[in-house]
C-alpha atoms as a PDB file:
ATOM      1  CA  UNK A   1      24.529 -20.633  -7.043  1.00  0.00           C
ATOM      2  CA  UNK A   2      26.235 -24.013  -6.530  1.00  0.00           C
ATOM      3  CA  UNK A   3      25.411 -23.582  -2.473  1.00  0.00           C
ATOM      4  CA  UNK A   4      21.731 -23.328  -2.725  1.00  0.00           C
ATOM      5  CA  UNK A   5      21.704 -27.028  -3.742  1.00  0.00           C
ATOM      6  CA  UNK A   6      22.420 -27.831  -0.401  1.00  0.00           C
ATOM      7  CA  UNK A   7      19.452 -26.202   0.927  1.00  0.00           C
ATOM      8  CA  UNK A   8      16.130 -26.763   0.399  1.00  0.00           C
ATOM      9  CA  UNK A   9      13.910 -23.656  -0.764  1.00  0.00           C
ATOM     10  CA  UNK A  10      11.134 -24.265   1.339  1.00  0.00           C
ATOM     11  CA  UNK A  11      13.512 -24.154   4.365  1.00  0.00           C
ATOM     12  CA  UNK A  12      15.154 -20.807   3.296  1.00  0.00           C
ATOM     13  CA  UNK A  13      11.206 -19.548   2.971  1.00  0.00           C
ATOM     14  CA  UNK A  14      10.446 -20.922   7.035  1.00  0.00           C
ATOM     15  CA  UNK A  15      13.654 -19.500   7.897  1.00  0.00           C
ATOM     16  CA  UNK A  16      13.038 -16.072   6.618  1.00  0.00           C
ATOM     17  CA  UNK A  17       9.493 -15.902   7.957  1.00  0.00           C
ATOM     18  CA  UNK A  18      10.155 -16.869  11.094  1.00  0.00           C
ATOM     19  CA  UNK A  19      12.694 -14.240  11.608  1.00  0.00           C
ATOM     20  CA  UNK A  20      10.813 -11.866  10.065  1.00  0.00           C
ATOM     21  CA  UNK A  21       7.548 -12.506  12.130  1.00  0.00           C
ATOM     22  CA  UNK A  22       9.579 -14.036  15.167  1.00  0.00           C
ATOM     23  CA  UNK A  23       6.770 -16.631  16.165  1.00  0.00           C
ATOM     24  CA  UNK A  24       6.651 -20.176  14.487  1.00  0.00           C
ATOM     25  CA  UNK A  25       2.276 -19.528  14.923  1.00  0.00           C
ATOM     26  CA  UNK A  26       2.941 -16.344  13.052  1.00  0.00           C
ATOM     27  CA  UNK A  27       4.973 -18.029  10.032  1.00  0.00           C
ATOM     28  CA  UNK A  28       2.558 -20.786  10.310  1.00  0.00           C
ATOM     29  CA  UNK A  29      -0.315 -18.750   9.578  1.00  0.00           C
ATOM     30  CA  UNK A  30       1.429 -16.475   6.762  1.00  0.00           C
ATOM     31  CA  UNK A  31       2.789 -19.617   4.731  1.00  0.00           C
ATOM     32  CA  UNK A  32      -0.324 -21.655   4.960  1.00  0.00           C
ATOM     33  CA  UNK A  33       0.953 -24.698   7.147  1.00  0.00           C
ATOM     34  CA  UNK A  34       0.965 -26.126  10.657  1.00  0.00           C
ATOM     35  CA  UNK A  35       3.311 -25.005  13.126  1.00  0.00           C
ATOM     36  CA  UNK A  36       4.597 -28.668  13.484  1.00  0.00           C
ATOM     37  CA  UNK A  37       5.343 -28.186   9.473  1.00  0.00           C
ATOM     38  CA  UNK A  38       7.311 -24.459  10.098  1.00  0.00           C
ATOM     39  CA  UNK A  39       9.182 -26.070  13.135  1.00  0.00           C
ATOM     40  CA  UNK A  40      10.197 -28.988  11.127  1.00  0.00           C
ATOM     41  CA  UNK A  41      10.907 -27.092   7.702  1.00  0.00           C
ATOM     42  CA  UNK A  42      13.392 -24.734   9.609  1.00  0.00           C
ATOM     43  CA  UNK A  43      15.312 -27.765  11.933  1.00  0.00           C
ATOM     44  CA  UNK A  44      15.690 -29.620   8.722  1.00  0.00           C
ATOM     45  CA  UNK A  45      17.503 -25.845   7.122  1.00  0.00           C
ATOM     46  CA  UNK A  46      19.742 -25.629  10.101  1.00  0.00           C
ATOM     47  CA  UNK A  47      21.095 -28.606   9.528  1.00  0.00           C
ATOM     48  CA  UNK A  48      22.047 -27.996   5.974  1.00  0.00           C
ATOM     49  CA  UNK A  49      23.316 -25.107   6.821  1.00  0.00           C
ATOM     50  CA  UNK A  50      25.334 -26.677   9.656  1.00  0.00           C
ATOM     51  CA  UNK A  51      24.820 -23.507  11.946  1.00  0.00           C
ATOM     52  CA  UNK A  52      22.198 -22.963  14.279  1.00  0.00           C
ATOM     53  CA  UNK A  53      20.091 -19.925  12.631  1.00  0.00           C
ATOM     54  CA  UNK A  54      17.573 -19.264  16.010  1.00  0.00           C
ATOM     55  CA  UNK A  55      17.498 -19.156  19.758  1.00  0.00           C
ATOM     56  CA  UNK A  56      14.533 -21.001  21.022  1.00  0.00           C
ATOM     57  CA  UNK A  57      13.326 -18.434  24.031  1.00  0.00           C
ATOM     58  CA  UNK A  58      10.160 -18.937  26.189  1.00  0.00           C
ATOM     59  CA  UNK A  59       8.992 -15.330  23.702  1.00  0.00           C
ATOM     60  CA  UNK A  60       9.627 -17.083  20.183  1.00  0.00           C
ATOM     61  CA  UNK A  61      12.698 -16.862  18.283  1.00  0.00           C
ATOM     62  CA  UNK A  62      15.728 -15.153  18.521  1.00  0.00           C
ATOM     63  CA  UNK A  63      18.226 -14.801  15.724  1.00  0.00           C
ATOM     64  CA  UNK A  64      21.863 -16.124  17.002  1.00  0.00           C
ATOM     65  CA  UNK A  65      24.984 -13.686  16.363  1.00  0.00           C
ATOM     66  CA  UNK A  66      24.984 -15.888  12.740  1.00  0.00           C
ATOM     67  CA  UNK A  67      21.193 -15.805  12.317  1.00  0.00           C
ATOM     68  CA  UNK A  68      21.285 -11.904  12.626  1.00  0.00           C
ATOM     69  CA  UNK A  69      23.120 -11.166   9.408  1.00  0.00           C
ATOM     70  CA  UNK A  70      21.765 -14.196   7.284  1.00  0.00           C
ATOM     71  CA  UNK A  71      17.663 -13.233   7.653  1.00  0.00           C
ATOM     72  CA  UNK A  72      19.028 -10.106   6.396  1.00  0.00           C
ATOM     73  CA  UNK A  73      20.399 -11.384   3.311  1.00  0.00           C
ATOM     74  CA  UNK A  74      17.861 -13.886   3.430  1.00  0.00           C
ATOM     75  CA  UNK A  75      15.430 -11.166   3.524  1.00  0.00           C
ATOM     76  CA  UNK A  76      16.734  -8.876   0.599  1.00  0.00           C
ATOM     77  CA  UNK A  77      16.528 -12.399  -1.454  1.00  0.00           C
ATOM     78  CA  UNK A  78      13.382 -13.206  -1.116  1.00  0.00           C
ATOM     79  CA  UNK A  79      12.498  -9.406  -2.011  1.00  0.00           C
ATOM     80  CA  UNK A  80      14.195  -9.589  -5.233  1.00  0.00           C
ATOM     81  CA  UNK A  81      12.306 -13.090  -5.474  1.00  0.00           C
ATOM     82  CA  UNK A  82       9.073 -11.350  -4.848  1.00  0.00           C
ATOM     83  CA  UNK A  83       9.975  -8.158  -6.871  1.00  0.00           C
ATOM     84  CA  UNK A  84      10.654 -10.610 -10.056  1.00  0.00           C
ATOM     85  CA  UNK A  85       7.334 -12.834  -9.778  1.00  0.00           C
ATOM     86  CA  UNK A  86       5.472  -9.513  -9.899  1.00  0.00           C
ATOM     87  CA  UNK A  87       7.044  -7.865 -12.790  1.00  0.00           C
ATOM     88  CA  UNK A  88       5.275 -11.322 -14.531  1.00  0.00           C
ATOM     89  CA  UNK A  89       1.864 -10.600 -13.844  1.00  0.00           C
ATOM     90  CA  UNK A  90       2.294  -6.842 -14.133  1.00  0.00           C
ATOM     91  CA  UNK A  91       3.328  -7.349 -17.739  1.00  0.00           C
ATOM     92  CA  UNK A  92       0.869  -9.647 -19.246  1.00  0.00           C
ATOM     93  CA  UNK A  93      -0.242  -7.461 -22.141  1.00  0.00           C
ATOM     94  CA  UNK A  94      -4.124  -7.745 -21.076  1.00  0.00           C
ATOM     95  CA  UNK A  95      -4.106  -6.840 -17.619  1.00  0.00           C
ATOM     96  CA  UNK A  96      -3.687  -3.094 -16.142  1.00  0.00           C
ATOM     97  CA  UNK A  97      -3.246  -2.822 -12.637  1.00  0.00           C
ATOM     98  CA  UNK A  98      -4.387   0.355 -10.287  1.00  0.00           C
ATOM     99  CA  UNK A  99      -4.065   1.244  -6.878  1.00  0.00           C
ATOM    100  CA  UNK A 100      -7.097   3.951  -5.875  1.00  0.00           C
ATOM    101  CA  UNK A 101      -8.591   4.932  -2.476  1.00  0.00           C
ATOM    102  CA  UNK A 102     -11.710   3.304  -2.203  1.00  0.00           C
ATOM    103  CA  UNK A 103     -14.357   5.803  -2.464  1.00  0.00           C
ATOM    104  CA  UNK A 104     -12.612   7.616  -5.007  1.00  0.00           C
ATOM    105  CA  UNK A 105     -13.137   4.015  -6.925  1.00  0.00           C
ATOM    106  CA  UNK A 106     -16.829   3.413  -6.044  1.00  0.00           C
ATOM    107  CA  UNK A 107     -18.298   7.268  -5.755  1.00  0.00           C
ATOM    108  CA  UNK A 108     -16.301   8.314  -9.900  1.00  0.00           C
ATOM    109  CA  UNK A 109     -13.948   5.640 -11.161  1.00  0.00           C
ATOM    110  CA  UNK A 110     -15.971   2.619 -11.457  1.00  0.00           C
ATOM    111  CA  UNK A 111     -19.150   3.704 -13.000  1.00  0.00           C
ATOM    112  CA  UNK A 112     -16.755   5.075 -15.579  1.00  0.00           C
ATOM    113  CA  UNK A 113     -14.667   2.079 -16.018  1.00  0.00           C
ATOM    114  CA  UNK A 114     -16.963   0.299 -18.692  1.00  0.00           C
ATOM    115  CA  UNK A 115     -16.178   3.353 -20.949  1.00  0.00           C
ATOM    116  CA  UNK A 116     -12.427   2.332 -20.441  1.00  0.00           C
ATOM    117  CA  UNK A 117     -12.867  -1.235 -21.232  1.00  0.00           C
ATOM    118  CA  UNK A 118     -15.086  -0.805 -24.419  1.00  0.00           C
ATOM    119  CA  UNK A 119     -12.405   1.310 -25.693  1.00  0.00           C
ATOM    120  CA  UNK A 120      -9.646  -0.989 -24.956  1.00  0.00           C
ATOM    121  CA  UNK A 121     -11.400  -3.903 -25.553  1.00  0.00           C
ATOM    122  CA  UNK A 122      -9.419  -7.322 -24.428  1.00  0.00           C
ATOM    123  CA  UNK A 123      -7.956  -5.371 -21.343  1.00  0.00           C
ATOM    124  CA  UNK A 124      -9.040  -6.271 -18.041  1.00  0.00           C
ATOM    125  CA  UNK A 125      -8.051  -4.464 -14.926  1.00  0.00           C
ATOM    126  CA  UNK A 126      -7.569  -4.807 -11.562  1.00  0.00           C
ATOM    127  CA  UNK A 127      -8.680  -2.725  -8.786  1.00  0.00           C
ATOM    128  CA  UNK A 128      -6.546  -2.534  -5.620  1.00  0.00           C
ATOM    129  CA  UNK A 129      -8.766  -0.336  -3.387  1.00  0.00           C
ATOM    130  CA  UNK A 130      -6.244   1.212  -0.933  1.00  0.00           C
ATOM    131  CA  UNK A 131      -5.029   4.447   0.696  1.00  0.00           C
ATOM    132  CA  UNK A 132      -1.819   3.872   1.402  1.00  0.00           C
ATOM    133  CA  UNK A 133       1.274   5.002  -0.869  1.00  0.00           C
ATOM    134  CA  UNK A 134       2.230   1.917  -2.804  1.00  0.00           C
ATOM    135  CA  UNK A 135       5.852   1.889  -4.021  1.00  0.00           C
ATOM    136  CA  UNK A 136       4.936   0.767  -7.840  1.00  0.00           C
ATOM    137  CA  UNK A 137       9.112   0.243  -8.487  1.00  0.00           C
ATOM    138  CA  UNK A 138       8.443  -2.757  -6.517  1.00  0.00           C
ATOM    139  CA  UNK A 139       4.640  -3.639  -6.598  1.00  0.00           C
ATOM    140  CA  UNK A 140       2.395  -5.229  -8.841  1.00  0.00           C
ATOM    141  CA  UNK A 141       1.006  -1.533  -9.288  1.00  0.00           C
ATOM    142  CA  UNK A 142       0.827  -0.436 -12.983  1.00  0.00           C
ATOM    143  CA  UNK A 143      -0.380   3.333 -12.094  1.00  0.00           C
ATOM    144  CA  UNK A 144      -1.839   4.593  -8.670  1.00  0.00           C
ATOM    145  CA  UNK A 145      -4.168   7.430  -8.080  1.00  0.00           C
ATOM    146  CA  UNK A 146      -3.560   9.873  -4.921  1.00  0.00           C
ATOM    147  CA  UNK A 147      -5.090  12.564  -3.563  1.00  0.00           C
ATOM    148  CA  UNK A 148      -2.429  14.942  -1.885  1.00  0.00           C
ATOM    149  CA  UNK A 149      -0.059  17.955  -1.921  1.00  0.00           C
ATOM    150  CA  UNK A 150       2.342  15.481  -4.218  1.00  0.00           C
ATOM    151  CA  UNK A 151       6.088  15.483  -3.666  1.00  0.00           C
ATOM    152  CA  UNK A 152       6.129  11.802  -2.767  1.00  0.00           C
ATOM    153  CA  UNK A 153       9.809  10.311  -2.820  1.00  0.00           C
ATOM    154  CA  UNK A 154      10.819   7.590  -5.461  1.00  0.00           C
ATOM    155  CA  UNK A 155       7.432   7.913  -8.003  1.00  0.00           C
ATOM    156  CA  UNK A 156       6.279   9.673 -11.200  1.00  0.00           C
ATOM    157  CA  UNK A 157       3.955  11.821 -10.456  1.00  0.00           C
ATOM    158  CA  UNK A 158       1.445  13.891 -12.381  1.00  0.00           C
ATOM    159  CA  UNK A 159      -1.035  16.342 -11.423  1.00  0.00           C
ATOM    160  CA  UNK A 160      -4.557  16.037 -13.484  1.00  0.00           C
ATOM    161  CA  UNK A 161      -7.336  17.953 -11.097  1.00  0.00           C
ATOM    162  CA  UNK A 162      -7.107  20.457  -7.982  1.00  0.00           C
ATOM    163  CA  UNK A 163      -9.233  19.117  -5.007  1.00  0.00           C
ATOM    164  CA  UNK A 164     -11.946  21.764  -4.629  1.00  0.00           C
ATOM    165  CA  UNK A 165     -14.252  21.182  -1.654  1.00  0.00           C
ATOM    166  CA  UNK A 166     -18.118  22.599  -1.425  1.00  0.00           C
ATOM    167  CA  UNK A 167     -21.058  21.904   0.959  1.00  0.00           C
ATOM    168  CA  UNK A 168     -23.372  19.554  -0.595  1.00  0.00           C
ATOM    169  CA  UNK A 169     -27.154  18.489   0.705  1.00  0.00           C
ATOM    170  CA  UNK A 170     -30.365  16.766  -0.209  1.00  0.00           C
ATOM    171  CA  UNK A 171     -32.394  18.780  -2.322  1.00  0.00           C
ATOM    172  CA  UNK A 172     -35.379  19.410   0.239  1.00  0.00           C
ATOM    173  CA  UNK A 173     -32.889  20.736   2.205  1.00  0.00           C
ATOM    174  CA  UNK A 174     -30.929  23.001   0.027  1.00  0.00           C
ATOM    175  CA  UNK A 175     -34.792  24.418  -0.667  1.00  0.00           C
ATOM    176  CA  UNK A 176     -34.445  26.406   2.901  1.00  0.00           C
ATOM    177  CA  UNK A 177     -30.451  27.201   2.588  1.00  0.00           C
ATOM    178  CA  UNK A 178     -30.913  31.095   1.111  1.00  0.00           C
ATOM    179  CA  UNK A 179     -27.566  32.255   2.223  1.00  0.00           C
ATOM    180  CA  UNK A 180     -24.396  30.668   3.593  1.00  0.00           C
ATOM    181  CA  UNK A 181     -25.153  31.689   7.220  1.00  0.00           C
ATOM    182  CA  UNK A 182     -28.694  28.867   7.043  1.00  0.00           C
ATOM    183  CA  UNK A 183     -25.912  26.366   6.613  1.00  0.00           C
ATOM    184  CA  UNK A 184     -25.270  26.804  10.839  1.00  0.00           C
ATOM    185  CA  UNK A 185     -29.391  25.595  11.475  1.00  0.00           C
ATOM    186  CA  UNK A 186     -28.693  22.693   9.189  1.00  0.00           C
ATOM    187  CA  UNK A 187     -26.801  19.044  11.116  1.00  0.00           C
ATOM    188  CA  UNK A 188     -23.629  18.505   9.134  1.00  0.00           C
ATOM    189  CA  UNK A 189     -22.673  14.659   8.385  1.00  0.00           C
ATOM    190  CA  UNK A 190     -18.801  14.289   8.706  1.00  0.00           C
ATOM    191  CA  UNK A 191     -16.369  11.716   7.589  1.00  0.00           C
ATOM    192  CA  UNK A 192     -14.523  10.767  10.418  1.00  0.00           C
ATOM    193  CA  UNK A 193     -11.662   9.713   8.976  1.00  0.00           C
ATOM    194  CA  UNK A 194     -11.565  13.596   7.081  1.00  0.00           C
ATOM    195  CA  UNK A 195      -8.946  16.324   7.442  1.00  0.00           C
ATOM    196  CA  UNK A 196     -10.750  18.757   5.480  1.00  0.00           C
ATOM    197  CA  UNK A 197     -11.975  21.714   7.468  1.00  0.00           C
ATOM    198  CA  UNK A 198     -15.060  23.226   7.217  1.00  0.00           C
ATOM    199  CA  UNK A 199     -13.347  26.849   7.819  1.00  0.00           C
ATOM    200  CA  UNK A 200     -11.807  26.328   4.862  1.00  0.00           C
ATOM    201  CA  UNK A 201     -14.859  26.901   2.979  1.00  0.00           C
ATOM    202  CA  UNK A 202     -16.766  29.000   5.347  1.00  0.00           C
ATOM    203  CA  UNK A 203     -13.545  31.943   5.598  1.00  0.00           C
ATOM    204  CA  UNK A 204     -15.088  33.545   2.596  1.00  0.00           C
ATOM    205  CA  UNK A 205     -18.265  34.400   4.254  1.00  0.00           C
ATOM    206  CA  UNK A 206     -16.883  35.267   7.756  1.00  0.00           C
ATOM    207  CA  UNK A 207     -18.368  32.122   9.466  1.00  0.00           C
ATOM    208  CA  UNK A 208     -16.989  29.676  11.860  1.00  0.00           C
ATOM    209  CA  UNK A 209     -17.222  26.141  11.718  1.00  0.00           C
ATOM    210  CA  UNK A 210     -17.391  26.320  15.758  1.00  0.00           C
ATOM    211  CA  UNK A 211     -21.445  27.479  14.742  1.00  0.00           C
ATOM    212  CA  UNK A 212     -21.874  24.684  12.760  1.00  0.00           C
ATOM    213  CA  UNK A 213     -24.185  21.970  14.533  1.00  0.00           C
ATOM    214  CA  UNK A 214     -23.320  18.537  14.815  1.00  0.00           C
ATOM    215  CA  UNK A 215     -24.913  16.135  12.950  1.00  0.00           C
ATOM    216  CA  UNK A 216     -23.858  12.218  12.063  1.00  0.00           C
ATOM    217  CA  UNK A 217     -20.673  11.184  11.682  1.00  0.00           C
ATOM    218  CA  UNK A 218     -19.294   7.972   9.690  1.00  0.00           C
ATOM    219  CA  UNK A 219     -15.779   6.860   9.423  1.00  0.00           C
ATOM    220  CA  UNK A 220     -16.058   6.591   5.328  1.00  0.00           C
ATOM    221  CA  UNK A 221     -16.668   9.119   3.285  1.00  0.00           C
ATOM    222  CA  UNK A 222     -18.922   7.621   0.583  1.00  0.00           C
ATOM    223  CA  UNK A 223     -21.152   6.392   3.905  1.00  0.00           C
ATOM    224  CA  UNK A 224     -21.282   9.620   4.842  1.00  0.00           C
ATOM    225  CA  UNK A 225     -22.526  10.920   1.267  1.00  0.00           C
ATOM    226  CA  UNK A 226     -25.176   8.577   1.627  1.00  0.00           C
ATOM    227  CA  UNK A 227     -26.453   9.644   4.855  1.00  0.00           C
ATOM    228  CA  UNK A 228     -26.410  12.949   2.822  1.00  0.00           C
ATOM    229  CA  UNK A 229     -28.814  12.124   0.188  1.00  0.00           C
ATOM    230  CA  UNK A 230     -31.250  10.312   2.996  1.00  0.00           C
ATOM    231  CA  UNK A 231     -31.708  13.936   4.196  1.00  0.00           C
ATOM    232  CA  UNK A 232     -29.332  13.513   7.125  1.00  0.00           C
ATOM    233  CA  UNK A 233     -27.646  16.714   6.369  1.00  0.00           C
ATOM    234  CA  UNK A 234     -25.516  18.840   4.554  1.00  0.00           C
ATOM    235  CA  UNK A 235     -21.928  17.299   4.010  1.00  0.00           C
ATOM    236  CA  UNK A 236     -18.388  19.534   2.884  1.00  0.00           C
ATOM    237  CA  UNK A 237     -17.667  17.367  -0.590  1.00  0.00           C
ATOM    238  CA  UNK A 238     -15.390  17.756  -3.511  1.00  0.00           C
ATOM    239  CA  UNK A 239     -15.736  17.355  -7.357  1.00  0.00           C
ATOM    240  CA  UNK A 240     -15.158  13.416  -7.532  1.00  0.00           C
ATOM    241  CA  UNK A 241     -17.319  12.348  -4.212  1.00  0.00           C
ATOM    242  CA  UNK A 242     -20.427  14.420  -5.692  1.00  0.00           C
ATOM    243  CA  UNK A 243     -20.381  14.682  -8.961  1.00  0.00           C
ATOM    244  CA  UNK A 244     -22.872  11.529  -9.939  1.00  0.00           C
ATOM    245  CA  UNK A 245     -25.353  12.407  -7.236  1.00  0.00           C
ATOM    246  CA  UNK A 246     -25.438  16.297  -8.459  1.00  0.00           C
ATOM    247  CA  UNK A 247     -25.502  14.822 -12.361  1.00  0.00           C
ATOM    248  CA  UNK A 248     -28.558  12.461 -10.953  1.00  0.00           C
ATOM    249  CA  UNK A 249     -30.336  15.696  -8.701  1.00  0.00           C
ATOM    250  CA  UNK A 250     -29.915  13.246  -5.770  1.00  0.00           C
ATOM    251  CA  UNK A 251     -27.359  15.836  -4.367  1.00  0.00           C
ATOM    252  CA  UNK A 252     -27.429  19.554  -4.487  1.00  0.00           C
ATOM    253  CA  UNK A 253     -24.608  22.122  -4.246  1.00  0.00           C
ATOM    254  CA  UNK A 254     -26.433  24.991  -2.817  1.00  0.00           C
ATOM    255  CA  UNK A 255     -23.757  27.751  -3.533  1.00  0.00           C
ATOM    256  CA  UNK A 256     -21.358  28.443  -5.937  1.00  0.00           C
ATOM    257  CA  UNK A 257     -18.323  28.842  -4.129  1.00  0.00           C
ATOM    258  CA  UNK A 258     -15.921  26.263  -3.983  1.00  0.00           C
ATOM    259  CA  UNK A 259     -12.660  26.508  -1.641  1.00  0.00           C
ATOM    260  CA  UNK A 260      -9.366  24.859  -2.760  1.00  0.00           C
ATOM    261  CA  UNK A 261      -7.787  22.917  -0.141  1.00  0.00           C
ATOM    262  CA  UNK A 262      -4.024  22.824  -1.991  1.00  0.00           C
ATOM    263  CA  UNK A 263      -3.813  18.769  -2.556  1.00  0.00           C
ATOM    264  CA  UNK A 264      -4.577  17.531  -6.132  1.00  0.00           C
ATOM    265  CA  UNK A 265      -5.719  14.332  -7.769  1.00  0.00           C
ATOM    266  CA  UNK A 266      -2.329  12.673  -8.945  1.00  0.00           C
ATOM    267  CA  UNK A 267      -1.059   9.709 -11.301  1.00  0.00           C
ATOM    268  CA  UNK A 268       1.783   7.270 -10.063  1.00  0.00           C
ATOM    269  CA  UNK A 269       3.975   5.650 -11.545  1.00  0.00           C
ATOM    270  CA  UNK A 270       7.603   4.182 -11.090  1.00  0.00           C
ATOM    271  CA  UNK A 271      10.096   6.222 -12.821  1.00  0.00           C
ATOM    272  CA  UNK A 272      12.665   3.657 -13.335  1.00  0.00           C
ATOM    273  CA  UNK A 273       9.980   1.875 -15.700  1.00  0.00           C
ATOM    274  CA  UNK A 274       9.145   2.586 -19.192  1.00  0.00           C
ATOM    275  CA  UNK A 275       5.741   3.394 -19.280  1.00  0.00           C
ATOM    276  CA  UNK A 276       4.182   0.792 -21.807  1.00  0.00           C
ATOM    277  CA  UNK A 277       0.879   1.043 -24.316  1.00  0.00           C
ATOM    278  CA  UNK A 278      -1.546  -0.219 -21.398  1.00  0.00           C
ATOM    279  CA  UNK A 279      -0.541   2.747 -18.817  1.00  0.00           C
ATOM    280  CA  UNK A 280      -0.444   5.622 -21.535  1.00  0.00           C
ATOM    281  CA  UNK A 281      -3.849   4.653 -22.776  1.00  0.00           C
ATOM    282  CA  UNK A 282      -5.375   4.474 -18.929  1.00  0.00           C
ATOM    283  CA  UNK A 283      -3.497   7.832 -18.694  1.00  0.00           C
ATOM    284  CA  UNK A 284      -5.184   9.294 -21.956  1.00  0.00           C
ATOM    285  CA  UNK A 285      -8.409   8.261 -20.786  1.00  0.00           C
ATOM    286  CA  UNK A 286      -8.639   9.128 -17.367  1.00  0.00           C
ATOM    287  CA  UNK A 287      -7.314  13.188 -18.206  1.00  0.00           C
ATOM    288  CA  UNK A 288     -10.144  12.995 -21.048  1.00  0.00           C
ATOM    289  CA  UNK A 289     -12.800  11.552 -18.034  1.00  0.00           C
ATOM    290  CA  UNK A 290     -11.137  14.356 -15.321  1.00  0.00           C
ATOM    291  CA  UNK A 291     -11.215  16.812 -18.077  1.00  0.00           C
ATOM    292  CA  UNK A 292     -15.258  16.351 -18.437  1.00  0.00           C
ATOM    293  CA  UNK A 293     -15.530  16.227 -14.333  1.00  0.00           C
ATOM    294  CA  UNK A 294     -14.133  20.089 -14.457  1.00  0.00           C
ATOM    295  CA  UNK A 295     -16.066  20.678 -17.487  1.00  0.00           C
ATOM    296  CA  UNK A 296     -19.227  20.318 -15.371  1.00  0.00           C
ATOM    297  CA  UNK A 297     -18.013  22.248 -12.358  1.00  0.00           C
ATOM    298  CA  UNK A 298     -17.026  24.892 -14.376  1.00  0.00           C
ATOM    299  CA  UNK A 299     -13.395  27.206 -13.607  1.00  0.00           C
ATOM    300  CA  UNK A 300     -13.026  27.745  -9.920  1.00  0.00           C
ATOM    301  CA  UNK A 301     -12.278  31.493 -10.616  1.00  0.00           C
ATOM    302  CA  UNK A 302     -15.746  32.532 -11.657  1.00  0.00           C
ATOM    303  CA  UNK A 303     -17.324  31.292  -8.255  1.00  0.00           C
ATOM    304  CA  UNK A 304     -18.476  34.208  -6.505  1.00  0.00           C
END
C-alpha cells in the first residue's frame, strides 16, 4: 500500500476515466469538472508515476504499451472501490433497495407499497425503476423483480407468479364483444416495445392476429393501458398491468380465457449474500400481495 502515497487519488480517478471513456470532455463530464481540471489531474499522475500512461492523438487518448495493462488494474480497483462503498448504503438497517421495471412499479407495486411500509414501519425503500438485469453481487440492489423465462447466470432466483396474458377493454366496449371473433371489428392499442403475441391468445379460438385491426400504438405499456380505458381499444394485458383498473371497473376482461406465455414474475437476489431480515420480510410480503393478485384471477385451469 506503501506506493499509493506517491500518487494522488484523484489522479488515479482522471486516469482511469479517461481510459475508460477515451476523451478528456467525456471524463470531464462524468467526474463533474472542467476539462482543463481532467487534463491537469492526469499530467500531474504521470508524473508520479514517472511513465507516460496516454498517447495524445488528434481522436483522444490512447493508452501507451504501459498504459494498456495499468487502466486495467486501475480499472478492477476502482470496481472493488465502488463494489465496497455500495455494500455501505445497501446495509443500513432502514433502507431496502429494489430494482423493478417501471410499469410493473407504477400499474401493481406502488399503490401497494404503503401496506409494506406500515408493516415494517421505520423502513424506507428505494425504487430503481429499470429493465435491465442488474447484477445485485455487485450493485446497490437488495432484491430485483423480473419478468422472464428465468435461468439468468450468477443470481438467486425465485419464481412467485406465471405471466398469463388476456385482452382487456373499456367497458362500453366490452358491451358489443359477444364472442372472441368481435375482438377483429374492435382497434387494438399495442405496446411497442411488447413481444407478446396476440396469436398466443387468439390459437384457442382459431383466429389470427393478421385479422386484427390496427389501432394506437405507444412505446410503454402502462401508456398504452391508458389509451385503453379512454376507449381507444382493446389491449392484450396480463394479471399485474390490469388488475387495479378491473378491481376499479375502469377495465374489463371480456372473456375468461387467459393464455400463458411461459415467462414468470421472479425475485433476485445475489447468492453469494446472506439474505438479511429486510429482504426476507419484502419477500414474505410481496408472495402474500402476488398470492391475493391470483386469488382474484382465479386458477388458470378452469378458464374455458
Amino acid at each position: 500500500m506503501k506506493a499509493l502515497n506517491h500518487v494522488h487519488l484523484n489522479g488515479l480517478r482522471a486516469l482511469e476515466v479517461c481510459g475508460r471513456l477515451g476523451s478528456l470532455k467525456e471524463a470531464a463530464a462524468e467526474l463533474g469538472v472542467t476539462t482543463g481540471a481532467v487534463s491537469q489531474q492526469v499530467i500531474r499522475a504521470e508524473a508520479q508515476l514517472g511513465r507516460a500512461v496516454f498517447e495524445r492523438t488528434a481522436h483522444g487518448l490512447k493508452p501507451t504499451r504501459f498504459g494498456e495493462d495499468f487502466l486495467q488494474r486501475l480499472s478492477s480497483g476502482f470496481s472493488m472501490l465502488e463494489q465496497a462503498v455500495a455494500s455501505a448504503a445497501r446495509h443500513a438497517d432502514n433502507v431496502l433497495t429494489i430494482s423493478v421495471a417501471p410499469v410493473l412499479a407504477s400499474k401493481w407495486l406502488v399503490p401497494r407499497l404503503s401496506r409494506y411500509l406500515a408493516a415494517h414501519p421505520g423502513m424506507q425503500v428505494r425504487l430503481d425503476a429499470s429493465i435491465g438485469l442488474i447484477d445485485p453481487s455487485t450493485s446497490d440492489i437488495d432484491i430485483a423483480i423480473r419478468v422472464g423465462p428465468g435461468g439468468w447466470p450468477g443470481v438467486r432466483e425465485e419464481a412467485i407468479m406465471e405471466q398469463e396474458i388476456f385482452p382487456v377493454c373499456a367497458p362500453d366496449i366490452a358491451a358489443r364483444l359477444k364472442e372472441p371473433a368481435d375482438l377483429l371489428g374492435v382497434p387494438v392499442v399495442t405496446d411497442a416495445n411488447s413481444n407478446l403475441r396476440w396469436q398466443t391468445w387468439l390459437d384457442r379460438y382459431s383466429l389470427s392476429e393478421k385479422d386484427l385491426t390496427p389501432g394506437s400504438s405507444y412505446t410503454d405499456a402502462a401508456l398504452a393501458l391508458d389509451a385503453v380505458i379512454a376507449g381507444q381499444g382493446v389491449m392484450l394485458a396480463w394479471q399485474t398491468l390490469a388488475e387495479y383498473g378491473l378491481r376499479m371497473g375502469t377495465l374489463v376482461a371480456p372473456f375468461p380465457h387467459r393464455a400463458r406465455t411461459g415467462k414468470h414474475y421472479w425475485l433476485i437476489t445475489a447468492p453469494s449474500r446472506r439474505e438479511d431480515g429486510r429482504v426476507r420480510g419484502f419477500k414474505d410480503w410481496i408472495r402474500s400481495e402476488i398470492a391475493e393478485t391470483e386469488r382474484m384471477f382465479g386458477p388458470l385451469e378452469n378458464t374455458p
